[in-house]
C-alpha atoms as a PDB file:
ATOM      1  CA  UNK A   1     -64.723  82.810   3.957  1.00  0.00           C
ATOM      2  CA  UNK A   2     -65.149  86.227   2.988  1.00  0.00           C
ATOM      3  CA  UNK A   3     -62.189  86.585   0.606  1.00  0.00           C
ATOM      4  CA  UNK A   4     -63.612  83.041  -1.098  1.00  0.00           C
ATOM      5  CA  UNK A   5     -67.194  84.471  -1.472  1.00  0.00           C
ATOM      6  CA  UNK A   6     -65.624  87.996  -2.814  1.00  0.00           C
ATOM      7  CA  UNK A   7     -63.390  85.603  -5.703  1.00  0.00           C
ATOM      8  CA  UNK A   8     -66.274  83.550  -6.530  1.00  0.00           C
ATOM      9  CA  UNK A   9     -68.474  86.966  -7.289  1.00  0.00           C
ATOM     10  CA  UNK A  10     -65.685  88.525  -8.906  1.00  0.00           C
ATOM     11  CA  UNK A  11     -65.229  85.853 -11.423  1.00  0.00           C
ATOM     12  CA  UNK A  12     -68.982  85.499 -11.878  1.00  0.00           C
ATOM     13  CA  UNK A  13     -69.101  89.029 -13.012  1.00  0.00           C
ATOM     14  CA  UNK A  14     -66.230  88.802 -15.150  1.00  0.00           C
ATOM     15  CA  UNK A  15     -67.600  85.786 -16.811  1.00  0.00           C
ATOM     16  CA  UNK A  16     -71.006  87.226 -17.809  1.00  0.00           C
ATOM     17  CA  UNK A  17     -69.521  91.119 -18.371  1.00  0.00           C
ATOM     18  CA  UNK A  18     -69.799  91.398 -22.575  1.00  0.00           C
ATOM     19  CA  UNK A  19     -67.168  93.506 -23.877  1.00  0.00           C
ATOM     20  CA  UNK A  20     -67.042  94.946 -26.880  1.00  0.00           C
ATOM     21  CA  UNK A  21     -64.506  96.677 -29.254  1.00  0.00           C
ATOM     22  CA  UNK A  22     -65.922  98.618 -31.608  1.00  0.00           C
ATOM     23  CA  UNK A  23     -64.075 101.053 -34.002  1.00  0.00           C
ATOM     24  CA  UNK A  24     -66.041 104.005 -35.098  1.00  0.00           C
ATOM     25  CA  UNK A  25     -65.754 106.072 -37.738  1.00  0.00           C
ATOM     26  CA  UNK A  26     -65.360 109.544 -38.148  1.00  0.00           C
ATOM     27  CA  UNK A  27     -68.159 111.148 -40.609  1.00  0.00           C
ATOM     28  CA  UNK A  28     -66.201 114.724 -40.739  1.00  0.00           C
ATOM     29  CA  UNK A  29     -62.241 114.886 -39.871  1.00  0.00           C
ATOM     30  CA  UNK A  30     -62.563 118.459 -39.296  1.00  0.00           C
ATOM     31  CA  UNK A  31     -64.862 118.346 -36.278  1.00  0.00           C
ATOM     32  CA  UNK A  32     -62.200 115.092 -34.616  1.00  0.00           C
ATOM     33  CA  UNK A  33     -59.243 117.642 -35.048  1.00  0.00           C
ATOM     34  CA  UNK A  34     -58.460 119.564 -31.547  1.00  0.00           C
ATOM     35  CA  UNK A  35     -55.789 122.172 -33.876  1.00  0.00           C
ATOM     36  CA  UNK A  36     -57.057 123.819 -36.367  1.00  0.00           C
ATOM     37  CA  UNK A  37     -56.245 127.196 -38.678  1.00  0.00           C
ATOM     38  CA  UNK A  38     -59.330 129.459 -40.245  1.00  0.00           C
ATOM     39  CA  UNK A  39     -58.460 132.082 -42.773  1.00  0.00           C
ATOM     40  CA  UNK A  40     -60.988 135.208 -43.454  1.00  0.00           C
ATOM     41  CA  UNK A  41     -60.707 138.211 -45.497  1.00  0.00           C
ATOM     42  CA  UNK A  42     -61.837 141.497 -43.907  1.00  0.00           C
ATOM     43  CA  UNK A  43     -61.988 145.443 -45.206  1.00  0.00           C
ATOM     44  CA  UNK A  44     -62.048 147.942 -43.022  1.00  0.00           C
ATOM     45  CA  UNK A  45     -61.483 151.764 -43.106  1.00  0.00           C
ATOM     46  CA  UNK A  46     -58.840 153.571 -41.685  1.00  0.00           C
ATOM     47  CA  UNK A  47     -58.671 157.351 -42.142  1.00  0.00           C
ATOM     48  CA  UNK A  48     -59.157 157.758 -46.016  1.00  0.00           C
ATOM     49  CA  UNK A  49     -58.546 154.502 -46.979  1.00  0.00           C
ATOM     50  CA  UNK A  50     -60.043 150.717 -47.092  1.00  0.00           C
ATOM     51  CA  UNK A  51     -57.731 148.165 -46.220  1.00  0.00           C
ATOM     52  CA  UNK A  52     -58.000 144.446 -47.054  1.00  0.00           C
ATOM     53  CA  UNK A  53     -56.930 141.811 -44.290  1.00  0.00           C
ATOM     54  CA  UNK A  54     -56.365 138.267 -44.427  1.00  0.00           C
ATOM     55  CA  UNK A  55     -56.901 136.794 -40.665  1.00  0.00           C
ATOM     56  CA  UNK A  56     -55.896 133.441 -39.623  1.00  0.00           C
ATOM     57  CA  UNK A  57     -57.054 132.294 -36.238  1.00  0.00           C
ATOM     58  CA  UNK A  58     -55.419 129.476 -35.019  1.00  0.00           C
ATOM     59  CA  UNK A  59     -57.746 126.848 -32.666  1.00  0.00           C
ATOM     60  CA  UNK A  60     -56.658 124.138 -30.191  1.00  0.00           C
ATOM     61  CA  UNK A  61     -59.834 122.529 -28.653  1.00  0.00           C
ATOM     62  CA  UNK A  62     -62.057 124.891 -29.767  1.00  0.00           C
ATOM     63  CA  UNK A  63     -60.264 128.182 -27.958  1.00  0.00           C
ATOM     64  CA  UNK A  64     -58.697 131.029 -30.490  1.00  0.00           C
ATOM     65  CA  UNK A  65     -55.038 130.449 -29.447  1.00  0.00           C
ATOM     66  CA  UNK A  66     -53.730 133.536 -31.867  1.00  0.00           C
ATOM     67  CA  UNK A  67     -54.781 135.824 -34.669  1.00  0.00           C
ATOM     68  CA  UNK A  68     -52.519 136.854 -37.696  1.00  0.00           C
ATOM     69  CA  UNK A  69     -53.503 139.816 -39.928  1.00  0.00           C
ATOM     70  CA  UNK A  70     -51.733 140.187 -42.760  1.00  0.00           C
ATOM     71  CA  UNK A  71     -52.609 143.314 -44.931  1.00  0.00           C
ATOM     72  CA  UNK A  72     -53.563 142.412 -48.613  1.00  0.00           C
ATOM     73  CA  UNK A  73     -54.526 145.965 -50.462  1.00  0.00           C
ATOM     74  CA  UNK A  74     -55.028 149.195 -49.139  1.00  0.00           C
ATOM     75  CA  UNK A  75     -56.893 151.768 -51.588  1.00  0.00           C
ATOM     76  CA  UNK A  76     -56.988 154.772 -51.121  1.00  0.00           C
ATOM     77  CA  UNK A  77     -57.964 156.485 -54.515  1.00  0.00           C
ATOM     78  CA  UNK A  78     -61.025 158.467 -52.244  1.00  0.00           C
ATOM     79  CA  UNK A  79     -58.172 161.187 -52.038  1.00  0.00           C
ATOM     80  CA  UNK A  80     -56.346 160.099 -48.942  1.00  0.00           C
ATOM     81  CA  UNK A  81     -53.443 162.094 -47.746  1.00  0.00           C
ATOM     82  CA  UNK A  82     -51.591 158.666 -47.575  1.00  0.00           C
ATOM     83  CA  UNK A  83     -50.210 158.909 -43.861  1.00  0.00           C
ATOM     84  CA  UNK A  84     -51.287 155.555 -42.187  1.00  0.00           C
ATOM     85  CA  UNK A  85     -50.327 153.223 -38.782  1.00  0.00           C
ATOM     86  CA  UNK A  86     -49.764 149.863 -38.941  1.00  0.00           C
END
């Protein structure tokens, strides 16, 4: 008796249950991507000198997985003795 009444409700839900399959788009790809690489240009001083960097921080679900810098220019025309760490 109790597995008939437990079928009956069963398909009773199932039969009255709307499902519905909507696709949706996406206004902005960008935000939708979980991987994604941001470049930046910095300057900063060292010693004598102002250096130029590009960064590029690499993102996977909005984390900083790793940061690149990759020097661009370095001037040093203030009168820098030229001696400089990388």
């Amino acid at each position: 008796m109790k597995k008939t009444l437990f079928a009956g409700l069963l398909l009773a839900t199932l039969g009255t249950a709307n499902i519905s399959a909507k696709t949706q788009s996406i206004q902005e790809p960008e935000t939708a991507q979980c991987y994604r690489q941001v470049c930046t240009v910095i300057t900063v001083k060292e010693g004598n000198c102002n250096v130029t960097y590009k960064v590029t921080t690499t993102y996977f679900l909005c984390f900083v997985v790793c940061e690149k810098r990759t020097e661009i220019k370095r001037d040093c025309s203030g009168g820098g003795n030229g001696n400089f760490t990388k």
